[in-house]
Each structure stands twice: as C-alpha cells, then as structure tokens.
N, C-alpha and C. Protein backbone atom coordinates (compact mmCIF):
# COMPACT_ATOMS: atom_id res chain seq x y z
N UNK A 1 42.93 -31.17 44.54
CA UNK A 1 43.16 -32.28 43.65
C UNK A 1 43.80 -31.79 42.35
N UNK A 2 43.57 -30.52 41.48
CA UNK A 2 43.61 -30.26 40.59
C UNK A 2 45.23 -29.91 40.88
N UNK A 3 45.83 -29.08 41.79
CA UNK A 3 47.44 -28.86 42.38
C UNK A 3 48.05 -30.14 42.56
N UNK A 4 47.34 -31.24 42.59
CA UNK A 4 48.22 -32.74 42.96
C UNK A 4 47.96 -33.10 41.95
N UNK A 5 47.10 -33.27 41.02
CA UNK A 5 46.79 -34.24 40.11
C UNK A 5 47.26 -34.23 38.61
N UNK A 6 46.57 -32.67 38.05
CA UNK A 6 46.47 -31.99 36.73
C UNK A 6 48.04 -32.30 36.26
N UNK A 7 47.44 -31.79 34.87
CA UNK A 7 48.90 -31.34 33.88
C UNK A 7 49.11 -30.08 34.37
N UNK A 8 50.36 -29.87 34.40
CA UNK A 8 50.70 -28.70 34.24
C UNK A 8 49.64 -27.71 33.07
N UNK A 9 49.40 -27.95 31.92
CA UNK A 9 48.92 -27.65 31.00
C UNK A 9 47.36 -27.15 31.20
N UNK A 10 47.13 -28.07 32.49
CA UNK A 10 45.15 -27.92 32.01
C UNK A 10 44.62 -26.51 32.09
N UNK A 11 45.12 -25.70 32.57
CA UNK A 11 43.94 -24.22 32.47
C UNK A 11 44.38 -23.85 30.69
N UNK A 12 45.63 -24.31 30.30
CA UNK A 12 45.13 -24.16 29.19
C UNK A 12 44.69 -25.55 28.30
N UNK A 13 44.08 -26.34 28.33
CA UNK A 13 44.02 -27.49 27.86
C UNK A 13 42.71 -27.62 27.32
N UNK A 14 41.96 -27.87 26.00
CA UNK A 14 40.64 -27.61 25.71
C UNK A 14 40.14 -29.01 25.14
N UNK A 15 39.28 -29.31 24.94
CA UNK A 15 38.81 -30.74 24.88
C UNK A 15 39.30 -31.80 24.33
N UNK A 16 39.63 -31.27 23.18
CA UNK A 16 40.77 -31.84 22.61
C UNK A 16 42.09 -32.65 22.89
N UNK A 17 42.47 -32.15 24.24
CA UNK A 17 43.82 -32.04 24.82
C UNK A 17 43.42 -33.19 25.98
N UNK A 18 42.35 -33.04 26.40
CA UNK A 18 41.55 -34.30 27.12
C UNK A 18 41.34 -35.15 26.84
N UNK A 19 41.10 -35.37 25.94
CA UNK A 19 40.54 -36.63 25.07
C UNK A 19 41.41 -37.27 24.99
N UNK A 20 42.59 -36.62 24.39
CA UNK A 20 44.21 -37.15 24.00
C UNK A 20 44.42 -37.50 25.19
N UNK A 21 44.52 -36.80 26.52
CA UNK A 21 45.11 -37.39 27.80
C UNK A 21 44.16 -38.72 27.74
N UNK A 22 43.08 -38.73 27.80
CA UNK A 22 42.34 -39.92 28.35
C UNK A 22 42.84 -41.14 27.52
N UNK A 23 42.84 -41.00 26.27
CA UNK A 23 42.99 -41.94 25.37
C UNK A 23 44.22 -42.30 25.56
N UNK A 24 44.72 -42.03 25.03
CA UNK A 24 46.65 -42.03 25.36
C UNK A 24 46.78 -42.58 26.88
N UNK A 25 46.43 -42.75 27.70
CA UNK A 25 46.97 -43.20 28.95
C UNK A 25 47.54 -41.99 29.87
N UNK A 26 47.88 -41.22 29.14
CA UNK A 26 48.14 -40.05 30.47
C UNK A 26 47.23 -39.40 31.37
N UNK A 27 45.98 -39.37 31.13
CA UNK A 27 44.99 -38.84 32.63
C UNK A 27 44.45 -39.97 32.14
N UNK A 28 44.06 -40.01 33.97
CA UNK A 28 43.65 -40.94 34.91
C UNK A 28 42.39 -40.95 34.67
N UNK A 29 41.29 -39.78 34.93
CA UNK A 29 40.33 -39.12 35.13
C UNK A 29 39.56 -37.95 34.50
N UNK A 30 38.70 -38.21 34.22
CA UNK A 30 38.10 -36.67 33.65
C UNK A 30 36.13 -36.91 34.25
N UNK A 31 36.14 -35.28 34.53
CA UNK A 31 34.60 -35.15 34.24
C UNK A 31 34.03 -34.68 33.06
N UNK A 32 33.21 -35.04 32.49
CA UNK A 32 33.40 -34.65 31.06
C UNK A 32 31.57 -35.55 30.50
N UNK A 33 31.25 -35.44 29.19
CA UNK A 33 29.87 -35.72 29.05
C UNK A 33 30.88 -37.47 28.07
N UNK A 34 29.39 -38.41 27.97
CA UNK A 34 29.41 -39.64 27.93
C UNK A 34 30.04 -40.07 27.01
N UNK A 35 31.00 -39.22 25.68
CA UNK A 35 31.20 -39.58 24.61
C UNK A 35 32.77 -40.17 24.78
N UNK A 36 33.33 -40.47 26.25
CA UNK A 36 34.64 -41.08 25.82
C UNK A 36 34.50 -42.57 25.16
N UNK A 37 33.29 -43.02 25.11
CA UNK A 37 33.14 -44.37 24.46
C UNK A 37 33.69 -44.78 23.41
N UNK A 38 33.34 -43.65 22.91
CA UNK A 38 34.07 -43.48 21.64
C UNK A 38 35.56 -43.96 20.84
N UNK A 39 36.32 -43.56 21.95
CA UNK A 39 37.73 -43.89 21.94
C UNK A 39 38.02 -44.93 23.11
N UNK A 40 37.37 -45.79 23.05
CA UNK A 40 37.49 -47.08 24.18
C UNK A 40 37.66 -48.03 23.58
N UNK A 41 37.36 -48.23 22.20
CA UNK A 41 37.52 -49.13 20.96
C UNK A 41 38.19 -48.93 20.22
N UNK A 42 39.44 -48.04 20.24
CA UNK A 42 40.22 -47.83 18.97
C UNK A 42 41.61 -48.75 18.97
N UNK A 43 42.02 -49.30 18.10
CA UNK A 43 43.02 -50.12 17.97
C UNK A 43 44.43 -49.29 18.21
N UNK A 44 45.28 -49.77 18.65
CA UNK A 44 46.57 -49.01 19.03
C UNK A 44 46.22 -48.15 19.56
N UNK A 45 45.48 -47.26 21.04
CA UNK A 45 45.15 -46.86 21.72
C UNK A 45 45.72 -47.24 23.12
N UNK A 46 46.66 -46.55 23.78
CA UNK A 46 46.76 -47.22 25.20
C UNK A 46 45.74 -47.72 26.11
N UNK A 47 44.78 -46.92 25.78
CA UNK A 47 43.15 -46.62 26.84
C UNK A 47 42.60 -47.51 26.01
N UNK A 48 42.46 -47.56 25.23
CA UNK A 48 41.16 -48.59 24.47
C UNK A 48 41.43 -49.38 25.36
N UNK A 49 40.05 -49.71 25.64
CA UNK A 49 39.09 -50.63 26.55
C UNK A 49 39.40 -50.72 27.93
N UNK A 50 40.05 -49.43 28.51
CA UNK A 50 40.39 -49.30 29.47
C UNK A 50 39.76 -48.20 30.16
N UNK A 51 38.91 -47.77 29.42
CA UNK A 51 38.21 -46.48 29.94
C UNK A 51 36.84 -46.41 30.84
N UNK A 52 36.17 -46.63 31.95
CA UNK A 52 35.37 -46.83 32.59
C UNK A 52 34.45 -45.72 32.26
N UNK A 53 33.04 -46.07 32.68
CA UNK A 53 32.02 -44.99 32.94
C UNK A 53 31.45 -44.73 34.40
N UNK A 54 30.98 -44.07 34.45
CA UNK A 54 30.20 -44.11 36.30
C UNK A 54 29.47 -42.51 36.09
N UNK A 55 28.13 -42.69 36.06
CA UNK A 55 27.21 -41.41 37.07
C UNK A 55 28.28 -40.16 37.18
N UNK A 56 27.56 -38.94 37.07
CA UNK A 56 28.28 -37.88 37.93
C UNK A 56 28.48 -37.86 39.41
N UNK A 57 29.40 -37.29 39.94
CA UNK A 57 29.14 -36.95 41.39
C UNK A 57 28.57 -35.82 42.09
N UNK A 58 27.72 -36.41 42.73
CA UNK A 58 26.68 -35.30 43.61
C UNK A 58 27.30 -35.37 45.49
N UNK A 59 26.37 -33.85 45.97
CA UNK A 59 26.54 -33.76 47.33
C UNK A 59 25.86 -35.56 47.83
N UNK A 60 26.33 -36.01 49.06
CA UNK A 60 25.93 -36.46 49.74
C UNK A 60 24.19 -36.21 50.07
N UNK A 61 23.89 -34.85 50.91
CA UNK A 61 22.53 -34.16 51.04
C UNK A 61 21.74 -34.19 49.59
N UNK A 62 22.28 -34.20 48.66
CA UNK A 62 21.62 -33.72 47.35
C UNK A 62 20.53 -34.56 47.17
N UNK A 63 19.70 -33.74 46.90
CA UNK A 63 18.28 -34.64 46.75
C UNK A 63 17.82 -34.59 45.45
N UNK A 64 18.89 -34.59 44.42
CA UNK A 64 18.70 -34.82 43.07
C UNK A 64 19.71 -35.27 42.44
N UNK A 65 19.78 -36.44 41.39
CA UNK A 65 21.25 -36.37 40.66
C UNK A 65 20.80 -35.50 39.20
N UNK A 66 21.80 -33.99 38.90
CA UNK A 66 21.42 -33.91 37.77
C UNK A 66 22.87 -33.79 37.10
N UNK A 67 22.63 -33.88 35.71
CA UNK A 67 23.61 -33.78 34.89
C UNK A 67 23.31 -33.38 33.27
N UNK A 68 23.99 -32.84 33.20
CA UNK A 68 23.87 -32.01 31.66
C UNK A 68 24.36 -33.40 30.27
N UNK A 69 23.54 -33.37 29.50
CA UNK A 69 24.28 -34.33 28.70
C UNK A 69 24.69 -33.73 27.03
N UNK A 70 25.04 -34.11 26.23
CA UNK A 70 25.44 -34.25 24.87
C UNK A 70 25.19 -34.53 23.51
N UNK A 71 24.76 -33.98 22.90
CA UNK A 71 24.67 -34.52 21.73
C UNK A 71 24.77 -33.95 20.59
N UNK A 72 24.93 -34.70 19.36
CA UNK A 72 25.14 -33.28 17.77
C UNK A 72 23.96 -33.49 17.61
N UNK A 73 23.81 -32.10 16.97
CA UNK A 73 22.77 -31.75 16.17
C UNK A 73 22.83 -31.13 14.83
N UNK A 74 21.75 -30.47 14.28
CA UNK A 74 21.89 -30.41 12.73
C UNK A 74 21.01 -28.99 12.75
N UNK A 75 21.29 -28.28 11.93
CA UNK A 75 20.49 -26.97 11.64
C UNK A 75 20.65 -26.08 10.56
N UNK A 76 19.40 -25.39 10.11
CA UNK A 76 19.43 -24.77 9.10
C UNK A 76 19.46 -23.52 9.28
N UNK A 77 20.10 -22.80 8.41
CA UNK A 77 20.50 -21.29 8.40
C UNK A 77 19.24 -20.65 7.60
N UNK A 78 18.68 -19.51 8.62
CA UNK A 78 17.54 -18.93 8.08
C UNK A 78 17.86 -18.12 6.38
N UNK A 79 19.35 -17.82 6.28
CA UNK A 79 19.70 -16.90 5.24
C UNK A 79 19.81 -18.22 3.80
N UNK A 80 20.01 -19.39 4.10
CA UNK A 80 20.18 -20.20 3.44
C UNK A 80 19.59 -20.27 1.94
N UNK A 81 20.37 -20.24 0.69
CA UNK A 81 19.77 -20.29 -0.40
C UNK A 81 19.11 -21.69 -0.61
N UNK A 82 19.15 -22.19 -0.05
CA UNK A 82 19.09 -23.70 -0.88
C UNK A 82 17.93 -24.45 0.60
N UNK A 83 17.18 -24.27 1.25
CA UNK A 83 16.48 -24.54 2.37
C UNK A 83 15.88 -25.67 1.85
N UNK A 84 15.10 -26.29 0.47
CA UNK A 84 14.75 -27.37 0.33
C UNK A 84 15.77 -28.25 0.46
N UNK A 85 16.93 -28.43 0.11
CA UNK A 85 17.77 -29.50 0.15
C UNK A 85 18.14 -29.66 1.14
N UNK A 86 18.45 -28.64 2.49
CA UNK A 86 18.94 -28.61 3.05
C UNK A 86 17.72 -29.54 4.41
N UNK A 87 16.60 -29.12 4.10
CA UNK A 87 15.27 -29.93 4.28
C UNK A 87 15.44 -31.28 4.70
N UNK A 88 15.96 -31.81 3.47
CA UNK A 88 15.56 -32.83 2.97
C UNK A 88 16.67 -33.94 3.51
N UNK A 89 17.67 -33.47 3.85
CA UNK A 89 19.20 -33.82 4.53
C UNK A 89 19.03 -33.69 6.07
N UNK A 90 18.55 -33.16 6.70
CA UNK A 90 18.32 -33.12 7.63
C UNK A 90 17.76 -34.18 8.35
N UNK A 91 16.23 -34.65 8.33
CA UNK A 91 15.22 -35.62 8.47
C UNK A 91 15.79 -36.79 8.15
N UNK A 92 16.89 -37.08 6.99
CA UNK A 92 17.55 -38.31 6.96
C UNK A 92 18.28 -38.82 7.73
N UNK A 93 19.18 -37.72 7.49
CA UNK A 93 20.69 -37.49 8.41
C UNK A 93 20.58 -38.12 10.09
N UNK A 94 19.43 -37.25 10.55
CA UNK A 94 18.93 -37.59 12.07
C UNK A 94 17.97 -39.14 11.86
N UNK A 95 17.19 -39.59 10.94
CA UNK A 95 16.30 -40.46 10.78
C UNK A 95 16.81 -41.72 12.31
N UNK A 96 15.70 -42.38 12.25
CA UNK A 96 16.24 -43.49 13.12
C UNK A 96 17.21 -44.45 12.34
N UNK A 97 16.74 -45.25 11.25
CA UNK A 97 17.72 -45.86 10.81
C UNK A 97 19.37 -45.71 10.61
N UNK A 98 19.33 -44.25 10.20
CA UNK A 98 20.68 -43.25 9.93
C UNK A 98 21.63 -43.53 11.61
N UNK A 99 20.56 -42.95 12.30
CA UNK A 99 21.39 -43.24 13.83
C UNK A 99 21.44 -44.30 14.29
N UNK A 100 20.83 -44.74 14.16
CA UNK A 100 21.18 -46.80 14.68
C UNK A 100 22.39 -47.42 13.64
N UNK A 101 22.39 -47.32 12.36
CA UNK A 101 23.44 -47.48 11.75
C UNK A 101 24.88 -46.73 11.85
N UNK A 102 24.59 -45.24 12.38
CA UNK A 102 26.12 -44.28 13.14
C UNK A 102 26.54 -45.26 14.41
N UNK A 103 25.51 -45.19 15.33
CA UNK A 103 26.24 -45.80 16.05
C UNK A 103 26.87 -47.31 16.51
N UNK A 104 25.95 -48.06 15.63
CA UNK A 104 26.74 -49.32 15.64
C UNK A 104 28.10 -49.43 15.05
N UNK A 105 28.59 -48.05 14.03
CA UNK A 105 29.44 -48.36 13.14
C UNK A 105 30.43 -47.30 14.21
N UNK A 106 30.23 -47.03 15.63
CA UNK A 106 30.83 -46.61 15.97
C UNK A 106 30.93 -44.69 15.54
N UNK A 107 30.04 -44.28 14.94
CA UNK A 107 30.53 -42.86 13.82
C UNK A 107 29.44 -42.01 14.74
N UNK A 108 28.72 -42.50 15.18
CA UNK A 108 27.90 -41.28 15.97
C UNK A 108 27.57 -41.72 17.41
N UNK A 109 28.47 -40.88 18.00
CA UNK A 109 28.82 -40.78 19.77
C UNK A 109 28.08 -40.17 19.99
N UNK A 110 27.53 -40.46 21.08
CA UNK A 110 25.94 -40.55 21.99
C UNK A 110 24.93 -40.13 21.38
N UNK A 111 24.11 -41.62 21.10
CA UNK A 111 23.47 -41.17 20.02
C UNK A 111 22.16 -41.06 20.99
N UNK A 112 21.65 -39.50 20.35
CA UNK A 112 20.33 -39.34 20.47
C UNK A 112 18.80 -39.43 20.91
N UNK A 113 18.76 -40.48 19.88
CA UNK A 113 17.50 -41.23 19.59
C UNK A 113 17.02 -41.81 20.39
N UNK A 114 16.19 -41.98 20.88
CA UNK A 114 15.69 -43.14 22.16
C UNK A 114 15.39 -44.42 21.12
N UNK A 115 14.66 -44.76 20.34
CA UNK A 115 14.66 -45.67 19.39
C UNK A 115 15.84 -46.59 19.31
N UNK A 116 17.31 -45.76 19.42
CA UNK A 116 18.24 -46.41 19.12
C UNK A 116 18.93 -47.46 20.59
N UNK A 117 18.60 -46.21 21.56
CA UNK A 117 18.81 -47.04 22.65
C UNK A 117 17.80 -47.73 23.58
N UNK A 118 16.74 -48.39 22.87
CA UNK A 118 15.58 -49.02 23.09
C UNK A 118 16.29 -50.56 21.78
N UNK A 119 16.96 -50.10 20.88
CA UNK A 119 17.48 -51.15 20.07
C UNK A 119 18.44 -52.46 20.68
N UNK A 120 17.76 -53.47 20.77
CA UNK A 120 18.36 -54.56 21.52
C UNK A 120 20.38 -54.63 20.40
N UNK A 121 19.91 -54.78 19.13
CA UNK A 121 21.65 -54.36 18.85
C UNK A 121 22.28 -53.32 19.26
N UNK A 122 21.95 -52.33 19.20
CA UNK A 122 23.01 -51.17 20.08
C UNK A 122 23.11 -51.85 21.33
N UNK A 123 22.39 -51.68 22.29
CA UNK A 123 22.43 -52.24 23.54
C UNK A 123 23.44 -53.38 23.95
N UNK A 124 23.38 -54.16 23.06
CA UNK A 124 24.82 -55.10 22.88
C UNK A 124 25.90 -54.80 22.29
N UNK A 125 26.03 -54.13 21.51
CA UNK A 125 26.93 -53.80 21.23
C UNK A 125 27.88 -52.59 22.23
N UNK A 126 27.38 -51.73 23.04
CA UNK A 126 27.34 -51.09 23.95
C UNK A 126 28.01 -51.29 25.63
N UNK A 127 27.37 -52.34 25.41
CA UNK A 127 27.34 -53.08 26.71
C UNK A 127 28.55 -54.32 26.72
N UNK A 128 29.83 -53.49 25.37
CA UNK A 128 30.46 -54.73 25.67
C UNK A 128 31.48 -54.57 26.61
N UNK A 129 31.99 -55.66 27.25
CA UNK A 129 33.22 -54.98 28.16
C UNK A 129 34.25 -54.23 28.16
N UNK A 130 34.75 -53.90 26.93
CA UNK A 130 35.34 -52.33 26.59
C UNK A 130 35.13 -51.56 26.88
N UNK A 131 33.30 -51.46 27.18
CA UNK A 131 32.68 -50.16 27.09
C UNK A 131 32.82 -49.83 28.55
N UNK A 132 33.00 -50.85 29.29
CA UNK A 132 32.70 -50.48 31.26
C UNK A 132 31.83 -49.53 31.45
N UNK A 133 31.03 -49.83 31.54
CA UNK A 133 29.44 -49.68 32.44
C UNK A 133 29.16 -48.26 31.60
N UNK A 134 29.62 -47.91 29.97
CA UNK A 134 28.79 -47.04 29.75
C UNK A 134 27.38 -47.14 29.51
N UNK A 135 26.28 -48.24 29.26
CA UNK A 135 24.82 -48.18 29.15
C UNK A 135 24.76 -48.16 30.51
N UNK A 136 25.15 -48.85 31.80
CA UNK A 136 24.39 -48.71 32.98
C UNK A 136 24.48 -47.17 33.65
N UNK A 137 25.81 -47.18 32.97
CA UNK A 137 26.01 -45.21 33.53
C UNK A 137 25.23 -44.18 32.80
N UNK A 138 24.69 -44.41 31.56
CA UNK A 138 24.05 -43.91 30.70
C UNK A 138 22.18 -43.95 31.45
N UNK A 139 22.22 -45.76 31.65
CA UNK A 139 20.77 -45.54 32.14
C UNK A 139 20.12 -44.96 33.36
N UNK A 140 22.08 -45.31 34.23
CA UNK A 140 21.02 -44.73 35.82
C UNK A 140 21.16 -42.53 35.77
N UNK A 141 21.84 -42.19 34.56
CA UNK A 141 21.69 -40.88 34.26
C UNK A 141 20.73 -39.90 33.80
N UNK A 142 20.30 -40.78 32.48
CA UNK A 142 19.11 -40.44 31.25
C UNK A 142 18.21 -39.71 31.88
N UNK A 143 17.22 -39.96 32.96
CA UNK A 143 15.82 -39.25 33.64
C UNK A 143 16.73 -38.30 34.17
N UNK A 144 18.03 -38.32 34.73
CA UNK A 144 18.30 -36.39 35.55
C UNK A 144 18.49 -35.84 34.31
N UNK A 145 19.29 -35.94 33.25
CA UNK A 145 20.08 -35.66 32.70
C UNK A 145 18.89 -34.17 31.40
N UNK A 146 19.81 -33.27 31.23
CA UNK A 146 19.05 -32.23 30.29
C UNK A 146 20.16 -31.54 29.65
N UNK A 147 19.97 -30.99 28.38
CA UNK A 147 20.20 -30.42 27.36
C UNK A 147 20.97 -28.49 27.89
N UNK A 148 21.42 -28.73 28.70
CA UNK A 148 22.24 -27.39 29.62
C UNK A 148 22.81 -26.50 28.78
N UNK A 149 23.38 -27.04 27.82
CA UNK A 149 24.04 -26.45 26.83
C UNK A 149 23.55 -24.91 26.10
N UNK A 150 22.97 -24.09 25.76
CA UNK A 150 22.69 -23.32 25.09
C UNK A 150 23.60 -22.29 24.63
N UNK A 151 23.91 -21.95 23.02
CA UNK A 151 25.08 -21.54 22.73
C UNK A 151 23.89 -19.88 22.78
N UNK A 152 24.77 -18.83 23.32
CA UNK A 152 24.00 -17.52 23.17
C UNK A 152 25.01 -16.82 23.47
N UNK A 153 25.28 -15.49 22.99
CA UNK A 153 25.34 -14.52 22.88
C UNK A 153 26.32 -13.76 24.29
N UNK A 154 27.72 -14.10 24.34
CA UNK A 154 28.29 -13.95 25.54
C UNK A 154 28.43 -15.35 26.08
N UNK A 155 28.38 -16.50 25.55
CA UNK A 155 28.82 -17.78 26.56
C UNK A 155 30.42 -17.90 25.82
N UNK A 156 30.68 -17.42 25.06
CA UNK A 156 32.25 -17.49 24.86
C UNK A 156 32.95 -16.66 25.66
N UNK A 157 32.95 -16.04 26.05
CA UNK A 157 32.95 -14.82 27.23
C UNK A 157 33.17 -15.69 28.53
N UNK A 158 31.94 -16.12 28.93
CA UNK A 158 31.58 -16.40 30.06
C UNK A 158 32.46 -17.82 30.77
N UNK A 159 32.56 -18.39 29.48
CA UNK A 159 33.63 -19.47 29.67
C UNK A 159 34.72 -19.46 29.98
N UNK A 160 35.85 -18.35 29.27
CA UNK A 160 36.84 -17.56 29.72
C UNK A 160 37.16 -16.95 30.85
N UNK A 161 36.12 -15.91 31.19
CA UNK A 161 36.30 -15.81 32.45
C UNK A 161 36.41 -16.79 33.53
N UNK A 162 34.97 -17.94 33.59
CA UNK A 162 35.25 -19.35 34.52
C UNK A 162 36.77 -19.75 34.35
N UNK A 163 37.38 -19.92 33.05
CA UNK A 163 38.94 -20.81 33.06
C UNK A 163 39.91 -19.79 33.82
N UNK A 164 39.61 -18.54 33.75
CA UNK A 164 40.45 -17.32 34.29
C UNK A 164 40.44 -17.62 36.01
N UNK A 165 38.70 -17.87 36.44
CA UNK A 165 38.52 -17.74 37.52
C UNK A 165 39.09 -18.82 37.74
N UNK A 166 39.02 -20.15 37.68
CA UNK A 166 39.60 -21.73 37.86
C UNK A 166 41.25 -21.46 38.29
N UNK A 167 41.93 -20.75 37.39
CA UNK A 167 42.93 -20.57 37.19
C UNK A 167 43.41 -19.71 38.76
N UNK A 168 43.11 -18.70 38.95
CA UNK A 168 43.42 -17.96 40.03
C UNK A 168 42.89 -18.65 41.41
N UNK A 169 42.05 -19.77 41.59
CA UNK A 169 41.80 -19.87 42.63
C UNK A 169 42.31 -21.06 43.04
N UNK A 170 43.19 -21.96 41.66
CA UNK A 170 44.41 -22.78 41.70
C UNK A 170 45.30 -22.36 42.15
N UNK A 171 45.64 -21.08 41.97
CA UNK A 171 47.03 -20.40 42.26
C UNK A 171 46.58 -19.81 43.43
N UNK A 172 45.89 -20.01 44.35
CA UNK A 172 45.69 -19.49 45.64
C UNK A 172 44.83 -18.40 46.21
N UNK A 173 43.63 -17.99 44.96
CA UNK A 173 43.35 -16.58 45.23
C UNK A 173 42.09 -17.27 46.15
N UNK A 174 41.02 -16.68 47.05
CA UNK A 174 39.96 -16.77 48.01
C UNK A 174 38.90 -17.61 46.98
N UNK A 175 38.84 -18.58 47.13
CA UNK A 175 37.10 -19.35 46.67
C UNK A 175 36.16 -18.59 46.63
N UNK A 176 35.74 -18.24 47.20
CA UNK A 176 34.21 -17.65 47.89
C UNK A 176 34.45 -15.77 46.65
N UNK A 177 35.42 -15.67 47.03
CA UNK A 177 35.76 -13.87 46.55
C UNK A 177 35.77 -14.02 45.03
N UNK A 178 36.64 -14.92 44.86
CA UNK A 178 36.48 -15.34 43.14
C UNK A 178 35.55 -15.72 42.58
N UNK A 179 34.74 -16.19 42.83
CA UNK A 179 33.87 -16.75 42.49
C UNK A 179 32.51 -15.90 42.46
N UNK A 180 32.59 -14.60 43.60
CA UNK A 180 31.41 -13.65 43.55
C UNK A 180 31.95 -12.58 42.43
N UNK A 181 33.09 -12.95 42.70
CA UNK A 181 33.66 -11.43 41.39
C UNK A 181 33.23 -12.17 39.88
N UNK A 182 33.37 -13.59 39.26
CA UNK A 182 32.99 -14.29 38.36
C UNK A 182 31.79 -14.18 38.14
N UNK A 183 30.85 -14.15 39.05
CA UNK A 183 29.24 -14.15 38.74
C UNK A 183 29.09 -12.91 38.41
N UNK A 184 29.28 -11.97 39.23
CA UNK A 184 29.21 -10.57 38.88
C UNK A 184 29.75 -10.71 37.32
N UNK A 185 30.69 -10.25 36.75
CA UNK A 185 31.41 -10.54 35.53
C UNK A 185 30.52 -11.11 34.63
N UNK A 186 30.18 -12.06 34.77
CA UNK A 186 29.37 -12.92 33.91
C UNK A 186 28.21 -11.92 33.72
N UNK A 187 27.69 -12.02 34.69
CA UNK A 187 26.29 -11.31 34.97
C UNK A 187 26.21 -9.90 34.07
N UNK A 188 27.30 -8.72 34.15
CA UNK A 188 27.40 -8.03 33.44
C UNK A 188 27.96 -7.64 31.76
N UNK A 189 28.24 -8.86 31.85
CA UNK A 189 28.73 -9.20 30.38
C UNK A 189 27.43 -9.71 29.92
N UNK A 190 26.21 -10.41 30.26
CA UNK A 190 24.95 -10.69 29.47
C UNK A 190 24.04 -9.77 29.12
C-alpha cells in the first residue's frame, strides 16, 4: 500500500508534513493518534470537516483492541530555580476548568481529563458533524487505549532506525530479515 499509495516524500515526512497532507486534501489517510480533530474545523482548510475518525485496526484473531493514545503534559525541571511558581502554574494550567475551557475553545487537542469528557458541553460540541465519529471513535477506544509513549534514553535512536528499517523494506529488502536485524539494533542500542 505504502508503494501505491504514499508521497514520494513519506520516509522522509515527520508529523508535521502529515498533518499538512491530511488537512490540505492531499492524503487520503493516516494512522496516527486522535488529534486530527483539531484541524477538521479550520476555516479555509480543504479537509475541514472532511476528516473522519474510526478505531485502530486490529488482526481479525486479535483478542484485544489496543491502542496507544495522546496527550500534553506539563513538567517541572528538578534543577529549576523558581519550583514554587512553577508549582503553582501547573495545577492550574491542567485544572479541570482550564481544560474544559481549552477544549471547547478548540486550543487543547485531546483533552485529558475525564471530567471534561464526562462534560455534556464538550460532548456536543465534539460530536458535531465536522467532527465524524471522533467521540464514538474516542469512546469505543478509551478502555484499550494506554499511555505507550515513554520518552527515554535511546528512543530517538530507535525511531530512526524503524524509519531506516520502513524504508528498506519499501524498497524491497526481506520483511522478516529486516525487521530481526531492527530489533537486534534497537535492542543493542538500549
């Protein structure tokens, strides 16, 4: 699919470059975490309100749907001179009100909070037909869905190599061979 489908561009193409395809009307498709909502509402947008949601795709056999999901967060630097203020900005910043007010105003993509999406206004607002089925794709996700993400020490690395490996096994190199040489790689780079 990726030899019939892709940009020319995508092994080098970074999220950024996606977003723009999606929005803009030039890709069709992406797998990607829940925040194209975002740009489903923007005025002079080819894609605005043209952008659908739907579940990840799993095996057939799979006897689980899981999926990694998204979100910002906020954090304090242990070296930090200033840790009370920084305190004190924090707890707001994230507060419930703070996030129910981001995301109605559109400013904070996938929000968080369960509070917020327990909020009968988000929920409508959400659920409008622009959005195409992002709360139902959101709800039948939420229980698989976990926090996969962890930034450590060699995942910039590890990523590279995957786009390296992606890359060569586009251009024809063995699935199975690439992919044991990638783990290995990875594996010894941690």
């Amino acid at each position: 699919m990726i030899k019939k489908c892709a940009a020319p561009s995508f092994a080098n193409d970074n999220w950024y470059q996606v977003v723009d395809g999606i929005s803009s009307g030039r890709t069709a498709m992406t797998i990607d975490s829940n925040m194209f909502g975002f740009w489903n509402d923007v005025a002079g947008k080819p894609a605005s309100g043209k952008i659908a949601f739907a579940p990840p795709l799993h095996a057939p056999s799979a006897t689980s749907l899981d999926s990694d999901i998204w979100i910002w967060a906020l954090a304090m630097n242990a070296a930090s001179e200033k840790k009370g203020t920084a305190w004190l900005f924090i707890p707001w910043a994230t507060s419930k009100q703070v996030a129910l007010k981001g995301a109605l105003a559109g400013q904070l993509v996938t929000p968080p909070r369960t509070s917020t999406w327990q909020d009968d206004t988000w929920t409508k607002y959400a659920s409008q037909p622009e959005f195409n089925n992002f709360v139902d794709s959101f709800k039948k996700i939420q229980d698989h869905a976990a926090l996969a993400f962890t930034p450590r020490v060699g995942f910039g690395e590890a990523m590279n190599a995957w786009a390296v490996a992606m890359q060569k096994m586009v251009n024809g190199d063995d699935v199975e061979t690439t992919l044991r040489a990638l783990a290995e790689e990875i594996r010894t780079g941690l």
